[in-house]
N, C-alpha and C. Protein backbone atom coordinates (compact mmCIF):
# COMPACT_ATOMS: atom_id res chain seq x y z
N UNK A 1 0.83 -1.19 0.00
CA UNK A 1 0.00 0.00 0.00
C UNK A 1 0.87 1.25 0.00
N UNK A 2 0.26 1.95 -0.75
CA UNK A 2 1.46 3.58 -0.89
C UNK A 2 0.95 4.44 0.25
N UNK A 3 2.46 5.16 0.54
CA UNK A 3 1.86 6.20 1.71
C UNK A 3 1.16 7.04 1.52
N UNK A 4 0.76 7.82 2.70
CA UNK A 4 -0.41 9.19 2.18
C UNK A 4 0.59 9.78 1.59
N UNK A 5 1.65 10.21 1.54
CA UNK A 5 2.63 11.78 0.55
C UNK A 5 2.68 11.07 -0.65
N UNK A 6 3.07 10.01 -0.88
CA UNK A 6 2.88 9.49 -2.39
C UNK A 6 1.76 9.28 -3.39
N UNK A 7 0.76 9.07 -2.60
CA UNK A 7 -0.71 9.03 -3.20
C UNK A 7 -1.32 10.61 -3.07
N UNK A 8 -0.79 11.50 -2.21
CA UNK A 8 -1.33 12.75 -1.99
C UNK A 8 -0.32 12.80 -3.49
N UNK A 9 0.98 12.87 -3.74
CA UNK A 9 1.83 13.36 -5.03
C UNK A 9 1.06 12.97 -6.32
N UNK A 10 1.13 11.56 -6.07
CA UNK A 10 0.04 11.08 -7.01
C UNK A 10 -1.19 11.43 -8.11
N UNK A 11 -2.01 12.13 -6.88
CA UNK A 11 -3.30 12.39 -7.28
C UNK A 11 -3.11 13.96 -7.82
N UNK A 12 -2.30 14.71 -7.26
CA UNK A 12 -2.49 15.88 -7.52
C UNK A 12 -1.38 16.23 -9.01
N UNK A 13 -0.37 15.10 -9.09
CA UNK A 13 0.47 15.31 -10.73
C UNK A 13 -0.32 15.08 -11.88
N UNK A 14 -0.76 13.67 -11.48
CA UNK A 14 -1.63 13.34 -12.31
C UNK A 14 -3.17 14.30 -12.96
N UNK A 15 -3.61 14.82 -12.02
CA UNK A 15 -4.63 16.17 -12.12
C UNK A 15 -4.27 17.19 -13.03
N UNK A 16 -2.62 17.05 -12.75
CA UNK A 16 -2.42 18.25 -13.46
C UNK A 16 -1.93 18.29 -15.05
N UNK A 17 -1.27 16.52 -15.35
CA UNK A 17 -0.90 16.77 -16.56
C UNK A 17 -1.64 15.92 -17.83
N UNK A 18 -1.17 16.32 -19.22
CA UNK A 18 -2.14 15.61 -20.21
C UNK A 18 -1.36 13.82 -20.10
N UNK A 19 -0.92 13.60 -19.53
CA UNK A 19 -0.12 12.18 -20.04
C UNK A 19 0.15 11.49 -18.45
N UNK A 20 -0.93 11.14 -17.67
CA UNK A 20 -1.26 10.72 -16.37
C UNK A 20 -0.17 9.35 -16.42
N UNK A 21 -0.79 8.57 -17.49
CA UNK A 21 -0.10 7.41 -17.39
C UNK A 21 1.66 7.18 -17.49
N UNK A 22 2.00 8.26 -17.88
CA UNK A 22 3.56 8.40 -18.14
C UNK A 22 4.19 9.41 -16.71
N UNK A 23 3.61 9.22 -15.59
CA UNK A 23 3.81 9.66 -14.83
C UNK A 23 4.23 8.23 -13.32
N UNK A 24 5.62 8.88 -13.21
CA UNK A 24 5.93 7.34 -12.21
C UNK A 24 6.94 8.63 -10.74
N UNK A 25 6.53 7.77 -9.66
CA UNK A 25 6.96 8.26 -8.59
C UNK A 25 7.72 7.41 -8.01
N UNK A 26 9.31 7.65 -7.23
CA UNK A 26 9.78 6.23 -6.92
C UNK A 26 10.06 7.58 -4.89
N UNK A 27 9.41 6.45 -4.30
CA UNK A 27 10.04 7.31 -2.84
C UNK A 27 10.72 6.20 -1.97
N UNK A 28 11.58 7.34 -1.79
CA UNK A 28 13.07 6.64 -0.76
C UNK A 28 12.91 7.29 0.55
N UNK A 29 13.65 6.22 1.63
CA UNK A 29 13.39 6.86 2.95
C UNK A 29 14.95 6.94 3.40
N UNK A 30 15.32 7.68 4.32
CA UNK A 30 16.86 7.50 4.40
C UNK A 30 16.91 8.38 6.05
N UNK A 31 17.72 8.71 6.60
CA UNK A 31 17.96 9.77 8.07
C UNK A 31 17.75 10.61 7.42
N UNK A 32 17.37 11.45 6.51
CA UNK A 32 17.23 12.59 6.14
C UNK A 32 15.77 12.73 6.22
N UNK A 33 15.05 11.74 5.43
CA UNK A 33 13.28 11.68 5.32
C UNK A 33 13.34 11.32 4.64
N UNK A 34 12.08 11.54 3.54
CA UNK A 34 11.36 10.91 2.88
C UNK A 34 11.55 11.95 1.12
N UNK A 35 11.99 10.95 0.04
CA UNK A 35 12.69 11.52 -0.76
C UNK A 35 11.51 10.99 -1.89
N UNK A 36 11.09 12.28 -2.43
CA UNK A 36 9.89 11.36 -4.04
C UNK A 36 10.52 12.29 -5.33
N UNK A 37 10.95 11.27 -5.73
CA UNK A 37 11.29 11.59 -7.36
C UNK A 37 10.08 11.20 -8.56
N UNK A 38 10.43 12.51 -9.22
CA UNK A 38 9.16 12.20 -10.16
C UNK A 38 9.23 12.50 -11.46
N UNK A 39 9.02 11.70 -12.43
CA UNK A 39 9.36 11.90 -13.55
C UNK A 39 7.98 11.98 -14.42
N UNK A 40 8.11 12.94 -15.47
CA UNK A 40 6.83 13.09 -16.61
C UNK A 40 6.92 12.85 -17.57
N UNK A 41 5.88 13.17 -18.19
CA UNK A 41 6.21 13.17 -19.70
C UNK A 41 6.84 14.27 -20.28
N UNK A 42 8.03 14.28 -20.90
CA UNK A 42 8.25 16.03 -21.23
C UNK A 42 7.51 17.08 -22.05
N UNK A 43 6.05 16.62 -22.52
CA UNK A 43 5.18 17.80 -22.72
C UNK A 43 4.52 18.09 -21.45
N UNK A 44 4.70 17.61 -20.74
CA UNK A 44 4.07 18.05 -19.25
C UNK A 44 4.83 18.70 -18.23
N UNK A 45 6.16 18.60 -18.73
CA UNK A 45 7.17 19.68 -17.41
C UNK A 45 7.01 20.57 -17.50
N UNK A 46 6.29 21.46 -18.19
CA UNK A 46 5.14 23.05 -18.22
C UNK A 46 4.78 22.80 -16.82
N UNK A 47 3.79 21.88 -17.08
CA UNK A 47 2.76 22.12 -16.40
C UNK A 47 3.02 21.77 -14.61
N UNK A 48 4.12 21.15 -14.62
CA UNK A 48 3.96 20.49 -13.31
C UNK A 48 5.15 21.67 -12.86
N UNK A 49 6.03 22.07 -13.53
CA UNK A 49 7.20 23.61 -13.12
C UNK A 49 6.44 24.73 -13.04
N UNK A 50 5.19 25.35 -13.87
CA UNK A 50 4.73 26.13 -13.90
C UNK A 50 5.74 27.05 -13.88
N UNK A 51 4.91 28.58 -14.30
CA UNK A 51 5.59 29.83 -14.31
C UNK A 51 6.48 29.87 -12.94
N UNK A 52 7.63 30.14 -13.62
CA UNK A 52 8.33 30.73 -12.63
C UNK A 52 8.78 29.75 -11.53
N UNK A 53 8.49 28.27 -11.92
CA UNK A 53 8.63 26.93 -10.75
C UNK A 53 7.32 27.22 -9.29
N UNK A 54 6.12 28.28 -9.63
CA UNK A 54 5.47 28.41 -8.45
C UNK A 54 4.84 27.39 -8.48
N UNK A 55 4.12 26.51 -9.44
CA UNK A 55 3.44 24.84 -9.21
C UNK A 55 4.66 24.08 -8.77
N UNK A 56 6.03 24.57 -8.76
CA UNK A 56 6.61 22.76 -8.65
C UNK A 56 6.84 23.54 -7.00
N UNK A 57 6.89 24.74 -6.30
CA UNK A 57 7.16 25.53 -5.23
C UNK A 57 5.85 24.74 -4.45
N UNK A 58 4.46 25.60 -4.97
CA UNK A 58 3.52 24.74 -4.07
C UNK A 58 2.97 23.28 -3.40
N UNK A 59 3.37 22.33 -4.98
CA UNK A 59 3.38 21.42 -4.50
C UNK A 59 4.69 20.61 -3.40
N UNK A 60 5.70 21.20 -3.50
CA UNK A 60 7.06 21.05 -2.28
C UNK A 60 6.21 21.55 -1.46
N UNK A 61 5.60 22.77 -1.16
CA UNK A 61 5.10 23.19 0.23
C UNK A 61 3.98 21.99 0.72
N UNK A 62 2.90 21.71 -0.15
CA UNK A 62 2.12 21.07 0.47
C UNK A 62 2.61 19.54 0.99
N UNK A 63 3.63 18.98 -0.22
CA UNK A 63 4.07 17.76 0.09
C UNK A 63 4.92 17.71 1.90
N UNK A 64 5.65 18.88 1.91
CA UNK A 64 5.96 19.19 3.10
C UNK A 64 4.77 19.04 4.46
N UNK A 65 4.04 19.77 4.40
CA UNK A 65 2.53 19.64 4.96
C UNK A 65 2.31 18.23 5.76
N UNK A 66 1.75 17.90 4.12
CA UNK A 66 1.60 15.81 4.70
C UNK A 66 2.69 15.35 5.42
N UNK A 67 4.09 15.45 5.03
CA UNK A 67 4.97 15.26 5.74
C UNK A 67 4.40 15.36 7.25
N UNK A 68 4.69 16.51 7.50
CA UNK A 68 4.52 17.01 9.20
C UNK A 68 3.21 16.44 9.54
N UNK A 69 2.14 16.04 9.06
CA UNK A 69 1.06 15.16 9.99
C UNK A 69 1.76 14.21 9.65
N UNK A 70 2.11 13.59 9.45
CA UNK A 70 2.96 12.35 9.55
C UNK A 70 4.01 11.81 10.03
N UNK A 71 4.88 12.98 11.18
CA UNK A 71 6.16 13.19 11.59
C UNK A 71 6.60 12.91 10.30
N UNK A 72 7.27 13.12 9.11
CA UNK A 72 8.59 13.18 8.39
C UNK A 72 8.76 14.22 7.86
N UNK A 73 10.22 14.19 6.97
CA UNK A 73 10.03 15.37 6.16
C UNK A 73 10.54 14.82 4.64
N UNK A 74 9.38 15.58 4.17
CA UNK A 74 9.24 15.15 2.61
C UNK A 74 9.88 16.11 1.72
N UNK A 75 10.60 15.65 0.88
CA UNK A 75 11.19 16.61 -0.07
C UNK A 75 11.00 16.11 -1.55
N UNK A 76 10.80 17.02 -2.62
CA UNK A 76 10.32 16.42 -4.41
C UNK A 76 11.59 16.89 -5.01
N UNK A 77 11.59 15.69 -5.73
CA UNK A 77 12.98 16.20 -7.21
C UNK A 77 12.13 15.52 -8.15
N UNK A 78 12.03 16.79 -9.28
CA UNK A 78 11.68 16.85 -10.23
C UNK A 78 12.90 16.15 -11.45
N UNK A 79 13.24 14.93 -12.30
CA UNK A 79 13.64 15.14 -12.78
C UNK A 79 13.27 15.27 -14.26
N UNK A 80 14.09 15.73 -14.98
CA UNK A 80 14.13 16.15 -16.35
C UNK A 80 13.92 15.07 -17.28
N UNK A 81 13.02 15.38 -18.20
CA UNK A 81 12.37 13.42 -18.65
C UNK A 81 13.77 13.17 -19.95
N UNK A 82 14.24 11.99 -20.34
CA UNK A 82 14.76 12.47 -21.72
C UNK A 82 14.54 12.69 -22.69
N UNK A 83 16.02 12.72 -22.96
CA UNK A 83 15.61 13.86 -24.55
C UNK A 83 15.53 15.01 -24.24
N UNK A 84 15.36 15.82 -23.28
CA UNK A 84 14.85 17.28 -22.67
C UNK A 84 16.11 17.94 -22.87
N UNK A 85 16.44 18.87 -23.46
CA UNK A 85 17.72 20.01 -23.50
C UNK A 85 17.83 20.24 -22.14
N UNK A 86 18.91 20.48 -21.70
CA UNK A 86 19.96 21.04 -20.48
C UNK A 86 19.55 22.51 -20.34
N UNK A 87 18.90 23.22 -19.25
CA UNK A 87 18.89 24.32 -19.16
C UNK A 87 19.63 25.75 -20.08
N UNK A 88 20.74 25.32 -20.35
CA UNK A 88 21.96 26.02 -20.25
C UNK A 88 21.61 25.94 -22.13
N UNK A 89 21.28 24.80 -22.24
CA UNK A 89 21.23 25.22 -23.98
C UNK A 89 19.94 25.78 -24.78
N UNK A 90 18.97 26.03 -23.75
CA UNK A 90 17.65 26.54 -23.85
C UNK A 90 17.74 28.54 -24.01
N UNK A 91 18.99 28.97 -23.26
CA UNK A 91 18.89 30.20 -23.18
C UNK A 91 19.11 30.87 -24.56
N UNK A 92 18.35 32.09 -24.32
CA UNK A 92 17.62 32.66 -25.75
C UNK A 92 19.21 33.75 -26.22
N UNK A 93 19.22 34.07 -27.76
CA UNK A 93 20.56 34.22 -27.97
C UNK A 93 20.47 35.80 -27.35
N UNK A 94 21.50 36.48 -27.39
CA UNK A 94 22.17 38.03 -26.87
C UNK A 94 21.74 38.80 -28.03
N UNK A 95 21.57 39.90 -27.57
CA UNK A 95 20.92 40.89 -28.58
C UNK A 95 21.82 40.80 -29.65
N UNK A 96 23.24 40.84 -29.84
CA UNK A 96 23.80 41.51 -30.54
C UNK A 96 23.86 39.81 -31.40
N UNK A 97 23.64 39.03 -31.07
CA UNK A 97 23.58 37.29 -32.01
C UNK A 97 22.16 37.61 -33.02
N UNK A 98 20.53 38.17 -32.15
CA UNK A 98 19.71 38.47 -32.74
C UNK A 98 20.11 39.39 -33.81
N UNK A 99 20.52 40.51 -33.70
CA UNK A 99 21.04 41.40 -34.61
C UNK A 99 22.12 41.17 -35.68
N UNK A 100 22.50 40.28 -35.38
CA UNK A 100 23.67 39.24 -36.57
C UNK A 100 22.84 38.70 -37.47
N UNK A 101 21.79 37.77 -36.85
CA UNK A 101 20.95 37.31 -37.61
C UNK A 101 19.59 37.99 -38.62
N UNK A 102 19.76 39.48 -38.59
CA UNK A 102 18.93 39.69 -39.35
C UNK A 102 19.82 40.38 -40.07
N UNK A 103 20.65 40.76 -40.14
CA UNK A 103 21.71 41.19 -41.10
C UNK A 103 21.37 42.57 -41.46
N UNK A 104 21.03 42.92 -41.17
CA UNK A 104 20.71 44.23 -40.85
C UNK A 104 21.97 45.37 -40.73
């Protein structure tokens, strides 16, 4: 049987993205607490990072929450599904690269 923070993670990822079934949670317990990794589909890391990471922020807060009625402490890692570009190669080019490119 899954715990309440995993089935609370559960219900509320799944709510949120188009591809429920491509959604897997693996939780580890260790002296630190209680560790849930979660992986999506990568048309759905929109939705579960939201603007600005405030959906992947709230749901850490609430997962935290369940934690504490539960004595533990719960923490989420989001990871990056593959195939997904590296942050670092996503950033948009420098004005003066835009301005190269229109030749202008």
């Amino acid at each position: 049987m899954q715990n309440q923070d995993q089935q609370f993670l559960d219900y509320v990822i799944k709510a949120l993205v188009d591809n429920p079934n491509d959604v897997k949670i693996v939780r580890t317990v260790d002296e630190m607490g209680v560790l849930m990794t979660l992986e999506v589909n990568a048309a759905d890391m929109g939705k579960v990072i939201g603007r600005s990471g405030n959906t992947a922020k709230a749901i850490r807060t609430l997962l935290r929450v369940v934690g504490m009625k539960n004595n533990s402490r719960v923490n989420l890692k989001i990871n990056e599904p593959e195939g997904a570009l590296p942050h670092e190669q996503k950033a948009s080019k420098t004005v003066d690269e835009a301005m190269a490119d229109l030749k202008i």
